[in-house]
C-alpha atoms as a PDB file:
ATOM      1  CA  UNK A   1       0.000   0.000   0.000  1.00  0.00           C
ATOM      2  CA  UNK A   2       1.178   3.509  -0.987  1.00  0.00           C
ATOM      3  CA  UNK A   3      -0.147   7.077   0.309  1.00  0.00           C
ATOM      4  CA  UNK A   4       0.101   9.931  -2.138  1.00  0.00           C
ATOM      5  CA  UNK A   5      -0.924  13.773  -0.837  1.00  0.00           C
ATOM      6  CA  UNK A   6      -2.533  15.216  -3.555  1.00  0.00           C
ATOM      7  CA  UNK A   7      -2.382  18.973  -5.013  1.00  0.00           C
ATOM      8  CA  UNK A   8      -5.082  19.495  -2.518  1.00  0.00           C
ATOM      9  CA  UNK A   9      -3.892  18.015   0.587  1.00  0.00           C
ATOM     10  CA  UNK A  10      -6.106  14.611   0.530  1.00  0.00           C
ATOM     11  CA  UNK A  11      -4.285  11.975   1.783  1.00  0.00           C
ATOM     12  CA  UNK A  12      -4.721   8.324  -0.803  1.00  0.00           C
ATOM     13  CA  UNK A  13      -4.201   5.353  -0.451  1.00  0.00           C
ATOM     14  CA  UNK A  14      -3.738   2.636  -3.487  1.00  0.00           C
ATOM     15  CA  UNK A  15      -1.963  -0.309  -4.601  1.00  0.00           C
ATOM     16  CA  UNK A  16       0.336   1.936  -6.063  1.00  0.00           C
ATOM     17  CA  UNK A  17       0.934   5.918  -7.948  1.00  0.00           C
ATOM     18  CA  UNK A  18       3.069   7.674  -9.806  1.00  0.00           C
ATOM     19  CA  UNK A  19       3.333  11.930  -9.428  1.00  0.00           C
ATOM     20  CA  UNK A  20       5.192  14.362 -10.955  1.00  0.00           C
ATOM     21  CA  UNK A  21       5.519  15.697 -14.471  1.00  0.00           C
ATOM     22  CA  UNK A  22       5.842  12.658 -16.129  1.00  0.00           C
ATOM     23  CA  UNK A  23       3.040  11.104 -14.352  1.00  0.00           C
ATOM     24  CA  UNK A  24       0.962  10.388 -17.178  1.00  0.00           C
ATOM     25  CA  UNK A  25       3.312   8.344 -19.077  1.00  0.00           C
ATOM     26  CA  UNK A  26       4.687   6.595 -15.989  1.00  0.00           C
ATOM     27  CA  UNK A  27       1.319   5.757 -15.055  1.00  0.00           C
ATOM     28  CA  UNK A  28       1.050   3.762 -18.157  1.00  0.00           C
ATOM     29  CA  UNK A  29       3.723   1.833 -17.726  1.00  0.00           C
ATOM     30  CA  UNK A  30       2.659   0.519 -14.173  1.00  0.00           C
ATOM     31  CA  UNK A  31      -0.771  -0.301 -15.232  1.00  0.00           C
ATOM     32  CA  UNK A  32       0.379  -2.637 -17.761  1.00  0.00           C
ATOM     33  CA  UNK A  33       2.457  -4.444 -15.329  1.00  0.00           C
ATOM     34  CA  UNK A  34       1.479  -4.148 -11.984  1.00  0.00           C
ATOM     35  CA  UNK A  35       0.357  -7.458 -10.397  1.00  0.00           C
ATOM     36  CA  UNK A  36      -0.363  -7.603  -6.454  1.00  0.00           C
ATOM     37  CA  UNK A  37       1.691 -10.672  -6.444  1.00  0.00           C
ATOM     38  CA  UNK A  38       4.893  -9.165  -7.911  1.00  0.00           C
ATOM     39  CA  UNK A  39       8.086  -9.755  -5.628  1.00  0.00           C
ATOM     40  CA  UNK A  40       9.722  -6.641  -4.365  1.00  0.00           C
ATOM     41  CA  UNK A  41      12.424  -7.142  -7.394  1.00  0.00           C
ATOM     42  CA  UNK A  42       9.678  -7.250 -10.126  1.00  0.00           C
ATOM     43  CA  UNK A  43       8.147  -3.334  -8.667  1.00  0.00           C
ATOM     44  CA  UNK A  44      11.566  -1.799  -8.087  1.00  0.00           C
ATOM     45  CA  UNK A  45      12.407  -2.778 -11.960  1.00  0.00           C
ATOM     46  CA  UNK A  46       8.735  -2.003 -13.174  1.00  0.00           C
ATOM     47  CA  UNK A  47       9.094   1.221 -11.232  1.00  0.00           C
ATOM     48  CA  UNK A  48      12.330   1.923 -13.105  1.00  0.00           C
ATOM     49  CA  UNK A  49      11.055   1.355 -16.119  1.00  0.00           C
ATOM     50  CA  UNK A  50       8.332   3.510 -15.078  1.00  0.00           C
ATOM     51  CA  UNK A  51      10.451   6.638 -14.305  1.00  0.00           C
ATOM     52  CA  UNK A  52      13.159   6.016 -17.668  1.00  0.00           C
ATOM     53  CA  UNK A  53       9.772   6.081 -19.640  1.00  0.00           C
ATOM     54  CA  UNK A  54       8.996   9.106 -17.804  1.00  0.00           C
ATOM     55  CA  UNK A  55      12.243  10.615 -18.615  1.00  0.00           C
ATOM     56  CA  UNK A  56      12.276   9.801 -22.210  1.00  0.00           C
ATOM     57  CA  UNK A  57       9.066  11.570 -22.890  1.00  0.00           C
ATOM     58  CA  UNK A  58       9.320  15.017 -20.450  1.00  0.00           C
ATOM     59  CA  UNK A  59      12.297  16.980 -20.101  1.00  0.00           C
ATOM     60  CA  UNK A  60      11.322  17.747 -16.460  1.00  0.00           C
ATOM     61  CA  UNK A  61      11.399  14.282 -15.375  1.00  0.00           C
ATOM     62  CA  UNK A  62      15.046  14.283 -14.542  1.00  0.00           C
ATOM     63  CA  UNK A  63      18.134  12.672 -15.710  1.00  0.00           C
ATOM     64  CA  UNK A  64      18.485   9.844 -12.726  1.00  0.00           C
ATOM     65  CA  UNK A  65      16.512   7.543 -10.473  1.00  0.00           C
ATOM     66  CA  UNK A  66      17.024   7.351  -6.746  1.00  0.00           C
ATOM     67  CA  UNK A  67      14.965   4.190  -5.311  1.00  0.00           C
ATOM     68  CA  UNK A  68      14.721   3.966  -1.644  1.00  0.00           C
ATOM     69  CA  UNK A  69      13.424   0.689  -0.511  1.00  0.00           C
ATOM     70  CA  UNK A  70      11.867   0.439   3.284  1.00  0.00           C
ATOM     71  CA  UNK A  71      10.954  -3.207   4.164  1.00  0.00           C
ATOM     72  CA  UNK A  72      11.052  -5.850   7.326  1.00  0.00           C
ATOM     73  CA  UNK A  73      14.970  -5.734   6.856  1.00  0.00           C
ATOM     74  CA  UNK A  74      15.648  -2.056   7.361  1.00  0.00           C
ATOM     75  CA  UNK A  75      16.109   0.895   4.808  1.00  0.00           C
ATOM     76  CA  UNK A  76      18.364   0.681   0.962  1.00  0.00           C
ATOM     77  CA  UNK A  77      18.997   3.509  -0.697  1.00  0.00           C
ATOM     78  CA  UNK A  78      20.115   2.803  -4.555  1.00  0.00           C
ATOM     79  CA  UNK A  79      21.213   5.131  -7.410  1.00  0.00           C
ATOM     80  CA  UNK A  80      20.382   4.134 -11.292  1.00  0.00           C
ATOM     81  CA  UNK A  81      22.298   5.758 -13.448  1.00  0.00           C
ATOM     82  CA  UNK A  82      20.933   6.484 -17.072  1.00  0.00           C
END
């Protein structure tokens, strides 16, 4: 489960969201592969796939990827360069 704060301060919840400029595009991207059964290294690379489509397609949407991954184990913090 995610929580996203929208532009009006409402508080979500969902399986998962993307934000930002290059929402829209990213958004595809998880839709066609997002499956509640995925292991945690099947989101992190659909979510990088998510953001480099992201990136391709708006100039605003950055030139890197920082992923930082919270689970039972304690907190990673991982750099993709493009």
């Amino acid at each position: 489960m995610v929580y996203v704060l929208d532009p009006l301060g409402s508080v979500i919840s969902d399986q998962y969201a993307t934000v930002g400029t290059g929402e829209e595009t990213a958004i595809g991207v998880v839709e066609a592969g997002y499956s509640p059964s995925m292991s945690q290294k099947e989101a992190r690379d659909l979510a990088v796939s998510a953001i480099k489509a992201a990136i391709a397609r708006d100039a605003m949407s950055g030139n890197g990827i920082d992923i930082l991954t919270i689970d039972k184990t304690g907190i990673r913090e991982e750099g993709v360069n493009l």
